[in-house]
Each structure stands twice: as structure tokens, then as C-alpha cells.
Protein backbone atom coordinates (compact mmCIF):
# COMPACT_ATOMS: atom_id res chain seq x y z
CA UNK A 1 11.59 7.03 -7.13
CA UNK A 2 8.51 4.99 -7.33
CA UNK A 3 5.95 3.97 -3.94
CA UNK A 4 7.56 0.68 -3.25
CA UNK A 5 11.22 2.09 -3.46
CA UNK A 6 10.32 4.99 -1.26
CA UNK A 7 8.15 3.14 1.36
CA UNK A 8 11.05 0.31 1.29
CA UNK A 9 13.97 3.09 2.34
CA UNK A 10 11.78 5.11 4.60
CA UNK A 11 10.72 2.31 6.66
CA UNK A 12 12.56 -1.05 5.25
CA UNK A 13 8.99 -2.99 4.48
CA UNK A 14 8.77 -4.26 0.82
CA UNK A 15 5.14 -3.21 -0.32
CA UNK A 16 3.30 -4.91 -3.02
CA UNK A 17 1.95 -1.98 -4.80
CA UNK A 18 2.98 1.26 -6.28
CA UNK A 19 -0.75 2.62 -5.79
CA UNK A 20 -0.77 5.22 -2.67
CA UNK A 21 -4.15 5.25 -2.48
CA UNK A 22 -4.32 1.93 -1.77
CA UNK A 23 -1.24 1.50 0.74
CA UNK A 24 -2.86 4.18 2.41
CA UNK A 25 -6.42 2.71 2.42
CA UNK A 26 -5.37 -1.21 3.35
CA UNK A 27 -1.87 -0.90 4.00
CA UNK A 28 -2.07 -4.88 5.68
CA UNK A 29 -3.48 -6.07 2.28
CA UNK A 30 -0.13 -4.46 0.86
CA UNK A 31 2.69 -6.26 2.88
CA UNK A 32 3.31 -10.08 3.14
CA UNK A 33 4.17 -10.25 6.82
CA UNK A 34 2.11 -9.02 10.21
CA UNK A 35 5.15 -7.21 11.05
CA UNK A 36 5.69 -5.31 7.79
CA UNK A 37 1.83 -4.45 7.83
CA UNK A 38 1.78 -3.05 11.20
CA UNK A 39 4.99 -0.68 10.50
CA UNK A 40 3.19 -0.01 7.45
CA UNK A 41 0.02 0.67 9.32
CA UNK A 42 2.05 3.25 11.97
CA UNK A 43 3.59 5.23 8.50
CA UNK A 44 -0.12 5.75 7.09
CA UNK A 45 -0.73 7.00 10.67
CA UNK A 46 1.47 9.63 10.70
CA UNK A 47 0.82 10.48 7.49
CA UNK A 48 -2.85 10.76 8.60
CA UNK A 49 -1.94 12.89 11.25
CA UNK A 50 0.41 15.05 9.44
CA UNK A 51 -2.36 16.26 6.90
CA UNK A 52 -4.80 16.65 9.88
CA UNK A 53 -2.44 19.00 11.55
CA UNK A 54 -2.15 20.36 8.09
CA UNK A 55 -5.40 21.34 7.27
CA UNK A 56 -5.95 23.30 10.96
């Protein structure tokens, strides 16, 4: 399952990229609506604060 699929079933936003690094870094660049982006923008969030919570 590739970026776009995965991001797509998680959250139901179509992302223009398979590069994580980049969703991650400008995940608004990545979508084509403000809605998508800021969905987008709460999943790199979490993921954020997952590996923070991580790394304690």
C-alpha cells in the first residue's frame, strides 16, 4: 500500500504525493482543498506527537 492509498483510507483526503517526508513537512502544499490540508495537517500532528511520546 503506497502513501496516497494509505493517507486516502485513514483519513479520506486524496494527497498528491507518495513522499512522507514531504506530506509530513508541508502537508497543505500536498492536498488541493483547505479542508483536505487541514485534516491532513491534524494527521501529521498526531503523528508528531506520537513519536514525541515515543522517544520519552
Amino acid at each position: 500500500m503506497d502513501v496516497k492509498e494509505l493517507i486516502k483510507n485513514l483519513i479520506g483526503v486524496e494527497v498528491t504525493t507518495d513522499n512522507v517526508e514531504e506530506v509530513m513537512n508541508n502537508p497543505v502544499e500536498c492536498t488541493t482543498s483547505k479542508e483536505d490540508a487541514e485534516k491532513l495537517e491534524e494527521l501529521v500532528l498526531f503523528l508528531e506527537l506520537a513519536k514525541e511520546t515515543e522517544e520519552m
